[in-house]
Each structure stands twice: as C-alpha cells, then as structure tokens.
Protein backbone atom coordinates (compact mmCIF):
# COMPACT_ATOMS: atom_id res chain seq x y z
CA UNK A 1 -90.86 -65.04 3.44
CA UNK A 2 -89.44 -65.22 6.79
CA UNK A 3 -88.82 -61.41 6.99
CA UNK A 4 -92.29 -60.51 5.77
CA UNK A 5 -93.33 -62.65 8.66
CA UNK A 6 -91.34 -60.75 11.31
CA UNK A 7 -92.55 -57.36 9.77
CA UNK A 8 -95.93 -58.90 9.99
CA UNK A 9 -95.63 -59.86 13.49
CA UNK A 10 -93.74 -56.61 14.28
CA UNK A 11 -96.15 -54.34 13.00
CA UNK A 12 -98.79 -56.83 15.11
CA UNK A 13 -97.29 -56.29 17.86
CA UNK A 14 -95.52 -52.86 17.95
CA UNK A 15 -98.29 -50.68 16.42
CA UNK A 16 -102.13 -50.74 16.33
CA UNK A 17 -103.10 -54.31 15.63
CA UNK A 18 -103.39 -56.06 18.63
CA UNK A 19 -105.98 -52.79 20.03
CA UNK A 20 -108.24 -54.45 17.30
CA UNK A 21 -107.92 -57.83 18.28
CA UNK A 22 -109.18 -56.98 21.24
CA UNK A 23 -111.38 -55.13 19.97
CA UNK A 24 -113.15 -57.85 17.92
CA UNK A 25 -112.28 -60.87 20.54
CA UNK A 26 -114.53 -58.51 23.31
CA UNK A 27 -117.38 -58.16 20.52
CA UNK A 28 -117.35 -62.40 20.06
CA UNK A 29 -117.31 -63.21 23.53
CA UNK A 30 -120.04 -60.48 24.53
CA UNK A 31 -123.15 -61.83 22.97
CA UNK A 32 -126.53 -59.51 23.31
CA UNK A 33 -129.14 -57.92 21.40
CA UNK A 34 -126.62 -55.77 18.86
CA UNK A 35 -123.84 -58.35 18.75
CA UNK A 36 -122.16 -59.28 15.08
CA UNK A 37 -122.29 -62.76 14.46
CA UNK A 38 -119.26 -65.04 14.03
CA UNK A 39 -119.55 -64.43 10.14
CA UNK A 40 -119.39 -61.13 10.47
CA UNK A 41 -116.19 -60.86 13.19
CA UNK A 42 -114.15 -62.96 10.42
CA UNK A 43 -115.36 -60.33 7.62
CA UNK A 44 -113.61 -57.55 10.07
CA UNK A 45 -110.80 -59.99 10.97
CA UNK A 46 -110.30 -59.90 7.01
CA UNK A 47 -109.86 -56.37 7.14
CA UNK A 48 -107.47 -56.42 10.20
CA UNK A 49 -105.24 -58.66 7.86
CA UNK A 50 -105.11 -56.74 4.56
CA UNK A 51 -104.71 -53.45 6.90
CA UNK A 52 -101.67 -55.49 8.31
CA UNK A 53 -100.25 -56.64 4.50
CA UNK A 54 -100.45 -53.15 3.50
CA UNK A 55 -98.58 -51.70 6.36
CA UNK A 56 -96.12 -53.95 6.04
CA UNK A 57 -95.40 -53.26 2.16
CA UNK A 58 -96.11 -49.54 2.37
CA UNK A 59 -96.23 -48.72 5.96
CA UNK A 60 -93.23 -46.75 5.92
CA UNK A 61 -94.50 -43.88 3.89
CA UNK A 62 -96.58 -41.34 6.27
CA UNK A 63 -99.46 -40.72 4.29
CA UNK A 64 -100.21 -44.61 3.12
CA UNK A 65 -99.68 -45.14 6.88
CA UNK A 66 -102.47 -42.56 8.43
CA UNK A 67 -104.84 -43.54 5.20
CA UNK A 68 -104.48 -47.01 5.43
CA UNK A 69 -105.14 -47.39 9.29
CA UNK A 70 -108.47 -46.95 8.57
CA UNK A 71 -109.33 -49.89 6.96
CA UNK A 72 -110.09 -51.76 9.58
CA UNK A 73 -112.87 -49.40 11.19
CA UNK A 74 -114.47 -49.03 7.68
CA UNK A 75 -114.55 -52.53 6.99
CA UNK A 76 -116.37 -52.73 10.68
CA UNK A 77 -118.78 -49.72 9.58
CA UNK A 78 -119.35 -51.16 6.32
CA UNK A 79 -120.09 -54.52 7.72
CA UNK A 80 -122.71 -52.91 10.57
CA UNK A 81 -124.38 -51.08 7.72
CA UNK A 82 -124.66 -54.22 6.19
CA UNK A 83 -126.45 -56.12 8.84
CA UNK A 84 -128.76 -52.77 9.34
CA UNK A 85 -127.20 -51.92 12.66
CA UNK A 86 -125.18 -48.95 11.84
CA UNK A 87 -124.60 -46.34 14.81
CA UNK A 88 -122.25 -43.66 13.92
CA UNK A 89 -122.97 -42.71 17.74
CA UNK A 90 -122.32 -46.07 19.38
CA UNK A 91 -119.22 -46.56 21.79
CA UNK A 92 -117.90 -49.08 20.06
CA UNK A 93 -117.37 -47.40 16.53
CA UNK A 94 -116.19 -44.08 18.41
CA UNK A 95 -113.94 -45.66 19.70
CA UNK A 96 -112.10 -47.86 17.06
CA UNK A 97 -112.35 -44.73 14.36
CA UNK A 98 -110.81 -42.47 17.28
CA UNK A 99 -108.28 -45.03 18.02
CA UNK A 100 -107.43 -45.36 14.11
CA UNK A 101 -107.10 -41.64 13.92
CA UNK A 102 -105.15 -41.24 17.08
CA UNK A 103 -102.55 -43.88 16.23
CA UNK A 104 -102.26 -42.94 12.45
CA UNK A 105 -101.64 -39.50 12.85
CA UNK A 106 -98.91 -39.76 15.43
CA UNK A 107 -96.93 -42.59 13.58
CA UNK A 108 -96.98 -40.37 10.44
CA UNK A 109 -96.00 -37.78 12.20
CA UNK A 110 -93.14 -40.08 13.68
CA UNK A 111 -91.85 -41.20 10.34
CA UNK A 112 -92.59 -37.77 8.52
CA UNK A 113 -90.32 -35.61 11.11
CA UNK A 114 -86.78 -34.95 10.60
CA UNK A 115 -85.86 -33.43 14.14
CA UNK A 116 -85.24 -36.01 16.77
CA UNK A 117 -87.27 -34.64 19.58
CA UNK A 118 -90.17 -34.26 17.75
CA UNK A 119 -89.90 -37.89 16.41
CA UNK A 120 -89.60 -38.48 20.25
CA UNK A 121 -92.65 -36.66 20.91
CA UNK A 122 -94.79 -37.94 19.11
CA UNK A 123 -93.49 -41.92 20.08
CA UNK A 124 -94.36 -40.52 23.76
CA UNK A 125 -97.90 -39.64 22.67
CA UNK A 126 -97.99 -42.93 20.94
CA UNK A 127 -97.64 -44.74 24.13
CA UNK A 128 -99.91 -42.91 26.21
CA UNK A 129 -102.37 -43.16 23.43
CA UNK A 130 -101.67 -46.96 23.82
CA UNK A 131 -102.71 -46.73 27.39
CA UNK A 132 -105.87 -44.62 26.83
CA UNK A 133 -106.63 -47.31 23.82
CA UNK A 134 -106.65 -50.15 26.17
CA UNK A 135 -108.74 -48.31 29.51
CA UNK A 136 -111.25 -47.21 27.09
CA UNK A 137 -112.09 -50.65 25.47
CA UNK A 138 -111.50 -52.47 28.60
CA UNK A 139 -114.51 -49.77 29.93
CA UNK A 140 -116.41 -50.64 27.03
CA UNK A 141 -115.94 -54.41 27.73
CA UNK A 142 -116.88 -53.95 31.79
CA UNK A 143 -119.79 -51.80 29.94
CA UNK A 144 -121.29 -53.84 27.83
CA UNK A 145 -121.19 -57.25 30.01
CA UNK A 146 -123.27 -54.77 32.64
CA UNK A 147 -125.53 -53.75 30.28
CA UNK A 148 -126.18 -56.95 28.70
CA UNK A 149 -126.53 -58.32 32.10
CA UNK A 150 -129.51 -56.06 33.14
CA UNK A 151 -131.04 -56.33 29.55
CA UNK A 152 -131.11 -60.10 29.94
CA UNK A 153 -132.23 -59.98 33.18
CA UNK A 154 -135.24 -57.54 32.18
CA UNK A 155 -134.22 -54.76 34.54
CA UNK A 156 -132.73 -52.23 31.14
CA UNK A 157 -135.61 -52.12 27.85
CA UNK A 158 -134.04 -52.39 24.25
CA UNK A 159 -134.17 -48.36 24.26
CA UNK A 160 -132.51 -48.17 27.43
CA UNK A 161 -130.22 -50.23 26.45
CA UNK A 162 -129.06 -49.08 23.28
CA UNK A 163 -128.90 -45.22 24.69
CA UNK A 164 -126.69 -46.54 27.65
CA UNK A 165 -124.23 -47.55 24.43
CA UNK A 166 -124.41 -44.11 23.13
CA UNK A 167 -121.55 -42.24 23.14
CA UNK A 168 -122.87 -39.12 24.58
CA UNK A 169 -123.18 -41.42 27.45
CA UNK A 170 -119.64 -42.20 28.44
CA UNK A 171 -118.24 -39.39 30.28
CA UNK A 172 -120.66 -40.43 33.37
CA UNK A 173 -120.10 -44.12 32.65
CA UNK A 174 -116.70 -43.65 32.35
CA UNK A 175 -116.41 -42.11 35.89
CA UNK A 176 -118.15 -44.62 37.60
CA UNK A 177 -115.95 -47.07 36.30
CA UNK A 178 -113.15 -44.84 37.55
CA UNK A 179 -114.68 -45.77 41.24
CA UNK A 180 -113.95 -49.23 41.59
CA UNK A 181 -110.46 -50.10 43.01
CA UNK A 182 -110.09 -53.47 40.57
CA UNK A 183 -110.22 -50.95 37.48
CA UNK A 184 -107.28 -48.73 38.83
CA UNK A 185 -105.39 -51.38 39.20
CA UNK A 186 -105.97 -52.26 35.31
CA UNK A 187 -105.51 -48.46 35.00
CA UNK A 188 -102.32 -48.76 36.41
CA UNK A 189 -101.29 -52.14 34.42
CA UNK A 190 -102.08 -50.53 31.33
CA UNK A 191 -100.21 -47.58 32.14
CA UNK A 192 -96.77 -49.89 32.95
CA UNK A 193 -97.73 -51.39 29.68
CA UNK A 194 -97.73 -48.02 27.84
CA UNK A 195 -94.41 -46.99 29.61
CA UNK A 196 -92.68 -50.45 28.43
CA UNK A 197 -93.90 -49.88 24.87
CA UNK A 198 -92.20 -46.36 25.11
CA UNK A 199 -88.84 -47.73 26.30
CA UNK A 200 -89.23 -50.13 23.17
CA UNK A 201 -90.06 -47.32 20.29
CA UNK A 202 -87.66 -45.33 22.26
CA UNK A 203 -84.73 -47.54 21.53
CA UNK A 204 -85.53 -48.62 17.92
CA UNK A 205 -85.79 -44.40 16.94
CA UNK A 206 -82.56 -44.29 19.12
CA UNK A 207 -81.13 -46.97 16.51
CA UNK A 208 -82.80 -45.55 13.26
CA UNK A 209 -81.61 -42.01 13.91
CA UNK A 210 -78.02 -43.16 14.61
CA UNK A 211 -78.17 -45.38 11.28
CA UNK A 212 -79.77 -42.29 9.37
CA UNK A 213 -77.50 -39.86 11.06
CA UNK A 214 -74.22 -42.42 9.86
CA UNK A 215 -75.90 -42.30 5.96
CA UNK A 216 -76.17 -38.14 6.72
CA UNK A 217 -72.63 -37.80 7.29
CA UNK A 218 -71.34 -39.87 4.69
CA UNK A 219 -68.91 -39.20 1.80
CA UNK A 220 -68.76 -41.37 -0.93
CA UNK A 221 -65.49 -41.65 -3.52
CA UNK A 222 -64.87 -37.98 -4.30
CA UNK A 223 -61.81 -35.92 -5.84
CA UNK A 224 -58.51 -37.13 -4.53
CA UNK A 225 -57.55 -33.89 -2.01
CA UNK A 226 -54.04 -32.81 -2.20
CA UNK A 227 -51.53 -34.33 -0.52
CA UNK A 228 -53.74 -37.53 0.41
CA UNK A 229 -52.37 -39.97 -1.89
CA UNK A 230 -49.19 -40.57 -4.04
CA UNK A 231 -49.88 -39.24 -7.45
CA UNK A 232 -49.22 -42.55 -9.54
CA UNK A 233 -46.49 -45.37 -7.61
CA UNK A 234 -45.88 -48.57 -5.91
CA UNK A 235 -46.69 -48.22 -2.24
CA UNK A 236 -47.28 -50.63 0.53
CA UNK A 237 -50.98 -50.85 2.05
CA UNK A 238 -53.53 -52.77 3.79
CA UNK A 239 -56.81 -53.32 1.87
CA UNK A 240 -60.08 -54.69 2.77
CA UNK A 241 -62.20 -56.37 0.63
CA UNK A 242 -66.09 -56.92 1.29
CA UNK A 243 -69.25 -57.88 -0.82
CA UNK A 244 -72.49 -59.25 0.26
CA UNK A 245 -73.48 -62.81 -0.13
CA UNK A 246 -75.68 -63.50 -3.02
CA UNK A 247 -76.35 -59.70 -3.71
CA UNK A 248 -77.50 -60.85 -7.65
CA UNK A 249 -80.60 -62.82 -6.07
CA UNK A 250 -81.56 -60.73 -3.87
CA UNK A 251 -82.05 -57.90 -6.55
CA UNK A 252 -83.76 -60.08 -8.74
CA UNK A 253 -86.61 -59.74 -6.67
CA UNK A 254 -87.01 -56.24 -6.03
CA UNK A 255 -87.38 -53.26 -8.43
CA UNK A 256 -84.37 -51.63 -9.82
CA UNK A 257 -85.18 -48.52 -8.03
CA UNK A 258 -85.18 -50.71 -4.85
CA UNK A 259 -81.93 -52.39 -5.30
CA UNK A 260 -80.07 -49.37 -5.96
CA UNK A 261 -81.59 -48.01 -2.67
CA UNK A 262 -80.26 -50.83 -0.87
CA UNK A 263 -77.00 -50.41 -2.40
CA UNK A 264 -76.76 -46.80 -1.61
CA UNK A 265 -77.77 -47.45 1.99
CA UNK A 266 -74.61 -50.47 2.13
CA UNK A 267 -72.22 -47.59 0.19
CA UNK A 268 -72.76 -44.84 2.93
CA UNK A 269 -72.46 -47.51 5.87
CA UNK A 270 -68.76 -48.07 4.55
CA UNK A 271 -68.23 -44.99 3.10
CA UNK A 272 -68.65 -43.51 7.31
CA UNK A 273 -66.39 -46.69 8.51
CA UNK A 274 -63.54 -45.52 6.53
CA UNK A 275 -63.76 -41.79 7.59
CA UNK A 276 -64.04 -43.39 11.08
CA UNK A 277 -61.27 -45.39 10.29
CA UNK A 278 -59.09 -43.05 8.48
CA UNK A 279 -59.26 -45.35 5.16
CA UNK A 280 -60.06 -44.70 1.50
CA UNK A 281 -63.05 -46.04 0.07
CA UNK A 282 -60.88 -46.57 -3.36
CA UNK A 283 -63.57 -48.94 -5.54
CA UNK A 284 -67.26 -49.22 -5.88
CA UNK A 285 -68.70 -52.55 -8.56
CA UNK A 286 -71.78 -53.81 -7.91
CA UNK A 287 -72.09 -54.69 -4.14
CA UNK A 288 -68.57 -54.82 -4.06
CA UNK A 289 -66.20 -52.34 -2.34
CA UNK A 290 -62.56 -51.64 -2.01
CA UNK A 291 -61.34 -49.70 0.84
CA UNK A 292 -57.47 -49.22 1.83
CA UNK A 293 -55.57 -47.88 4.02
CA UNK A 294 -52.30 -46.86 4.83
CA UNK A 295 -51.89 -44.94 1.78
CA UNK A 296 -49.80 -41.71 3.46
CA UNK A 297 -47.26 -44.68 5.16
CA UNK A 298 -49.57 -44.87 8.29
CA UNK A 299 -47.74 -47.96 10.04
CA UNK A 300 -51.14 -49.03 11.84
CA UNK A 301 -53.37 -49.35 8.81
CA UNK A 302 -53.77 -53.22 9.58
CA UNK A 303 -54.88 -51.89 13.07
CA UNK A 304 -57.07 -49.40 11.18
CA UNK A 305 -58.55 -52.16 8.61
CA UNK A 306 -59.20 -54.53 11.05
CA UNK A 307 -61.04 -52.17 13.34
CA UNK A 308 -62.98 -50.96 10.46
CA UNK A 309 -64.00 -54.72 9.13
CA UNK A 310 -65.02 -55.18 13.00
CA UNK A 311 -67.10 -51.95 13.21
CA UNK A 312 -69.02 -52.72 10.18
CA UNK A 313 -70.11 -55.98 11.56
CA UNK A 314 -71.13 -54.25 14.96
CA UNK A 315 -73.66 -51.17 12.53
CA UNK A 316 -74.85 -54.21 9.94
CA UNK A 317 -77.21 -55.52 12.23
CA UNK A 318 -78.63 -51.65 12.30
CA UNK A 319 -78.51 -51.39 8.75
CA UNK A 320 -80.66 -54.35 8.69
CA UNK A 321 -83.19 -52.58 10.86
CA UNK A 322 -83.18 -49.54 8.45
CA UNK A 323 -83.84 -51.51 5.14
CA UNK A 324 -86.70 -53.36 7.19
CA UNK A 325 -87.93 -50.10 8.34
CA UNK A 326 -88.15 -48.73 4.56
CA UNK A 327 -89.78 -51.97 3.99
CA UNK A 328 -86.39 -53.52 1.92
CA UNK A 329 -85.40 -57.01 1.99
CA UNK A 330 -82.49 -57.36 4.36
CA UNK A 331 -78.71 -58.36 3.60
CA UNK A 332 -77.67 -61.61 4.53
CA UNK A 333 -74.58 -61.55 5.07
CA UNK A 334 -71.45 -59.47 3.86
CA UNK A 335 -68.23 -61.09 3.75
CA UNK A 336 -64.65 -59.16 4.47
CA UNK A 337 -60.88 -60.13 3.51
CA UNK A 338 -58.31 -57.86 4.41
CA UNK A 339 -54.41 -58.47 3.00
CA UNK A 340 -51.50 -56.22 3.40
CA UNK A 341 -49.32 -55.70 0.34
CA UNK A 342 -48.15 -53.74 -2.77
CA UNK A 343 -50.49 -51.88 -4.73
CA UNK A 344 -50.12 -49.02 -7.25
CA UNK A 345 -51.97 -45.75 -6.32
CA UNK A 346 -52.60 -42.87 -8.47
CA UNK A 347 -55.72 -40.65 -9.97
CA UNK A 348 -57.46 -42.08 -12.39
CA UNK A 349 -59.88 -40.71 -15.00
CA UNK A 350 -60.05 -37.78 -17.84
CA UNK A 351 -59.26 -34.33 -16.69
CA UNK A 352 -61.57 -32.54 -13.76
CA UNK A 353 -62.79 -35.83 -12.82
CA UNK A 354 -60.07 -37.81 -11.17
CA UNK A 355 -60.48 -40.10 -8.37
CA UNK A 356 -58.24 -42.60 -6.75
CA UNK A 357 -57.77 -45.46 -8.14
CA UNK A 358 -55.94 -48.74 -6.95
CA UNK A 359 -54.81 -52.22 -8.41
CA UNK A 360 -52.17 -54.86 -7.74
CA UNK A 361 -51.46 -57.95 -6.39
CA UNK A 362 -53.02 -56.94 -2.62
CA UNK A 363 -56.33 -55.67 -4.35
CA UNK A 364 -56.80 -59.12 -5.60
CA UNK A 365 -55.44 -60.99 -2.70
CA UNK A 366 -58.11 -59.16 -0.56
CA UNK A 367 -60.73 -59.90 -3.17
CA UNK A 368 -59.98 -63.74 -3.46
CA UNK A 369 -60.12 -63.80 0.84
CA UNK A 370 -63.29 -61.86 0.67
CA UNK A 371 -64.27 -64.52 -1.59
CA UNK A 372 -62.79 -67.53 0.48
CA UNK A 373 -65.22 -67.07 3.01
CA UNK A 374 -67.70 -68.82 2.07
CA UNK A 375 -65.84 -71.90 2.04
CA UNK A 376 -64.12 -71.24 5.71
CA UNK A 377 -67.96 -70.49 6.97
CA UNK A 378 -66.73 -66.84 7.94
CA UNK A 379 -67.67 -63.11 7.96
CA UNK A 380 -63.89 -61.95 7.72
CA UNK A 381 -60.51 -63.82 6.47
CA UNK A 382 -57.49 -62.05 7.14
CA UNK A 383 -54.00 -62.85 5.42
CA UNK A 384 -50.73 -63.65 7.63
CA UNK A 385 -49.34 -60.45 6.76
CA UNK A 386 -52.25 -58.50 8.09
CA UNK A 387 -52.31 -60.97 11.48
CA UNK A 388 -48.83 -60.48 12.00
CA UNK A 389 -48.52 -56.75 11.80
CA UNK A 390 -51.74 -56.71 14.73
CA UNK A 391 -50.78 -55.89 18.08
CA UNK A 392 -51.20 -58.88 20.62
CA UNK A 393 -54.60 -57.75 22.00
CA UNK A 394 -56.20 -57.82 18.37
CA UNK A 395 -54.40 -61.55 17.73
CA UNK A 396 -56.13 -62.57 20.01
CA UNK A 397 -59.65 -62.39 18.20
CA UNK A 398 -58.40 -64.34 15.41
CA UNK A 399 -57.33 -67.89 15.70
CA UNK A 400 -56.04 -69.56 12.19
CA UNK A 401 -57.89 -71.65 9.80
CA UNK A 402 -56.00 -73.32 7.42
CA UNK A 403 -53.93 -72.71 4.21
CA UNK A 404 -54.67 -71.28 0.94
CA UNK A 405 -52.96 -70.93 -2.13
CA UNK A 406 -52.81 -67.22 -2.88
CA UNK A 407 -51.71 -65.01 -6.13
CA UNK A 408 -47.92 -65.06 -7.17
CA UNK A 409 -47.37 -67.42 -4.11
CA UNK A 410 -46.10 -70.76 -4.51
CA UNK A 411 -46.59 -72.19 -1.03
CA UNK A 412 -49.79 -71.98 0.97
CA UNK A 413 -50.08 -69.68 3.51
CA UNK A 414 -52.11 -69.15 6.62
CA UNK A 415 -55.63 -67.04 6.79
CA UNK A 416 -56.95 -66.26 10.21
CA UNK A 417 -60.59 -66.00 11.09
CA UNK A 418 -62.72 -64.32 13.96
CA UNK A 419 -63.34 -66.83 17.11
C-alpha cells in the first residue's frame, strides 16, 4: 500500500496531474455564466483519479500511457455535453485535450525509445511543454476573471462573451497578456519551474539507463571457460551468500510472470557485481544466490567479496527505482553473509551442459550468516575469517557483533557487521 501511494503521488507530481488540478481548481473558483457546478468539478475530479490509478498500474507501457491520458479531458467533454454546454472550440477544452496530447505523446515516446539522447529529448520537450502548460492556463485564468468581470458588470453581452472564449480568439488575447510586466514575471517563474522539473527527469533517466544498461551487460551462470576453475577438488575460497527478505510473500501477490521478472531483474544486478568484482556467480534457487570468489587462488577474494556485497547495496536502491518504474513491487531488503573456507569446485551436469558447481562447509557457513541477519538486525554478516584476511581500511567498516555457533565448529566465533 505504501508504494502504490508514492507511485500515486509520484506520478501526481512528476507528470501531468497537477496541470489538471489546476485546471479544475481555476474553473471552481471562477464562477460566470458557463461555469460547471461543484457537482460537476467532482465528476471530472473522478476522472483525474482513475486516470491517476491507471497510470500507476499500467503507466509504464507507452501506448496505455498516451491512450490513457486522455481520460481526464473526455470525462470533462463528456460531462459539458452533459450539462448542454459543449464547445469543441472553447479555450478551455483546447487546451486540456492539447495538453493531454502534448504530454502523452512525449512520455511514450520517453519510455518507448531505446537510444539515450532521444529519451533525453523528448524529457527536454516534456519540460518546456510543462512551462507552456502552465502560461497558457494561467492566461486562461487572467482571461476568464476579465471577461467575467466585464460580463458582470454589463460592459461584454452573453455573445460577446462567449466568442471572447473562443479559441480562434487567443493568439490576440494571448499577446496582450504578453504586455503586462506582472505576467513575465510568471512567464519567467514558470519557466525556472520547467527547468527544475528537467534537472529532476534528467537524473531519474540518468539512473534508469545506468540500471538498464547494468541488466544489458549482464551474464548469467554460463559454461565454465577453460582454465577458470579447477576441474573437480578441494580449494580454498571466499563465498557470499545473499537472498531477499521474505521473497515467498512478496510473490504471492503478484502474477507468476511478474515474480519471475523481478527475479530476473535481482539475477542480472548480481550477475554484473561479480563480473565487476571478478567473482563467480556459482548458484541460482529461488531468490537465493551463491557467488564465490577466489577460485584461481586470487589472495584478495575477501577484498573482492566484500567490495562486491558493498556495491550491491550502493545499485539496490536503483534497482528499486527500476521495478517501481515497470510498475513491480519493490524488494525490501536483501541480506548478505560472506565466509572464507573450503569448498569443492568442479563442473557439474550431463555432457554439453556443464556449469560450475560448488558445495562444502563455506557454502553453508555463508548461507547460515546470510540467514543470521535477521536476528543481528543487519544487511551483511561477515565471518572472522573473512574480517581478518581485510586490509585495515576495510576493518574499519565493520565493528563485531557477537558470537555464533557455526557448522563443524565447537566454540562460537565472532561475526562482524557494517557500522
């Protein structure tokens, strides 16, 4: 519930919405002859909302995103044909189908493009169709008080009136508006306005085409390549552990199809930390995964691991943005234990399809850390072998927890956590 509400309020605030707030706000609070009653406005406001819903849920496929940005004008046409007062000509409706049209096509385009510049195009005609947006129903709020002004006042007829609303009649109207100094200045406000909102959507695509570009690049388990791992033996290496806290609920309420996207999306984020890192991604189970290093005799592969388990925290938070983006229920939290010790190495599998495999007593000591944290409160547990083989700068992120009884040990030992 809470992240529905923050890609409610996101897509509020980041997109359209808000241009039809104000839209509907400057119809209430501009009574006159043609005005909607208060009925009415909460009819359109209904509209606004369900537009909203539906962007949220489906907002990030291009097509249901231009389509469905129109549901807020046509629930304002069809409630002005209701009332009788239907003007396909009037300011008012140009303006909110234009806007709906404007903004819709260039965030489809936005989402639809592969290249990065034109994504960045078409966020920088975003904004300064954000800017135009606001001047031009700012106008037709200066506009309208005017009119309704001299109407009142007996100076305009009904005719006169209704003609000045016209949308043939803006491009004079809209110059003399030009003319007063207090409207550049708003010109000028919304303009900073447009340029923030740029820097903004310029950031998050900065973010979502890193995070895309990581899941481009990334190999998952493949063939073991010659001369990368001991055919079959006992060898010394550092493995990391991670899964992500209560993975089973989560998927329980989303499709299949959905969970296995999610999945995929967590696989290729590791999958790019160990290439990064020079590790193995060695097991895949569920939302677990098994990555190790050190298997060529590497003596830094607790350097490596620990790096690795750090860099993954520092991209989750960007993962996060990218399931939100494809409208997917975020991960809560992923946990990490990292132990250095024996293991046995070798391919695994039936002939043309071998991969590495691993097992032993550090594969499980890594798995029962990964599963410790929950009970030390932590993201990442690592073993006393792994601490002590760190150089002194990367102690000094860890300070030590407690004890635990581990596999095939008969004392407790330490585990060290992140400060």
């Amino acid at each position: 519930m809470r992240f529905m509400m923050k890609r409610f309020f996101e897509e509020f605030f980041l997109y359209s919405s808000q241009f039809v707030v104000f839209f509907i706000l400057m119809l209430f609070l501009t009574p006159s002859a043609d005005s909607l009653g208060a009925p009415a406005l909460l009819i359109v406001t209904g509209f606004l909302l369900i537009q909203i819903l539906l962007l949220v849920g489906q907002g990030h496929r291009p097509v249901l995103r231009f389509l469905f940005s129109f549901i807020t004008p046509g629930g304002y046409a069809l409630v002005r044909v209701l009332a009788g007062s239907f003007d396909p000509f009037e300011m008012a409706n140009a303006f909110l189908w234009a806007a709906a049209l404007y903004v819709g096509l260039f965030q489809a385009l936005a989402l639809a493009a592969r290249g990065r510049w034109i994504k960045r195009f078409a966020e920088t005609l975003l904004a300064l169709g954000a800017v135009l947006v606001f001047v031009f129903f700012y106008f037709y709020l200066d506009h309208r008080l005017g009119l309704a002004g001299r109407l009142a006042s007996g100076r305009i007829s009904l005719e006169e009136y209704a003609a000045a609303l016209d949308i043939r009649a803006f491009p004079p109207a809209f110059m003399r508006f030009l003319e007063s100094p207090q409207h550049g200045f708003f010109a000028f406000g919304a303009a900073t306005f447009g340029f923030m909102l740029l820097a903004n959507k310029v950031t998050v695509l900065s973010l979502r085409t890193r995070i895309a570009k990581l899941f481009g690049e990334a190999r998952l388990v493949g063939p073991v390549p010659a001369g990368e791992a001991p055919q079959a033996q006992a060898i010394g290496v550092t493995v990391l552990s991670a899964d992500v806290l209560n993975f089973s609920s989560l998927a329980e309420r989303v499709s299949p199809a959905r969970a296995v996207d999610i999945l995929n999306r967590y696989y290729a984020l590791w999958a790019t930390m160990a290439e990064r890192h020079r590790g193995r991604l060695a097991g895949i189970t569920g939302d677990t995964v098994i990555l190790v290093f050190g298997l060529l005799g590497e003596k830094d592969a607790s350097e490596r691991a620990v790096a690795c388990a750090l860099d993954f925290q520092a991209e989750l938070p960007g993962l996060r943005d990218d399931l939100a983006a494809a409208s997917l229920p975020p991960l809560e939290a992923v946990s990490i234990g990292i132990h250095a010790g024996p293991i046995v190495a070798g391919e695994l599998g039936v002939a043309g399809s071998r991969r590495l495999g691993v097992f032993g007593d550090a594969v499980s000591v890594a798995s029962r850390l990964d599963s410790l944290c929950r009970e030390f409160k932590q993201d990442l547990l690592l073993s006393q072998p792994v601490f002590r083989q760190l150089g002194l700068e990367s102690q000094t992120k860890f300070l030590r927890l407690g004890e635990v009884l581990l596999r095939n040990s008969t004392q407790p030992v330490p585990v060290y956590g992140t400060k």
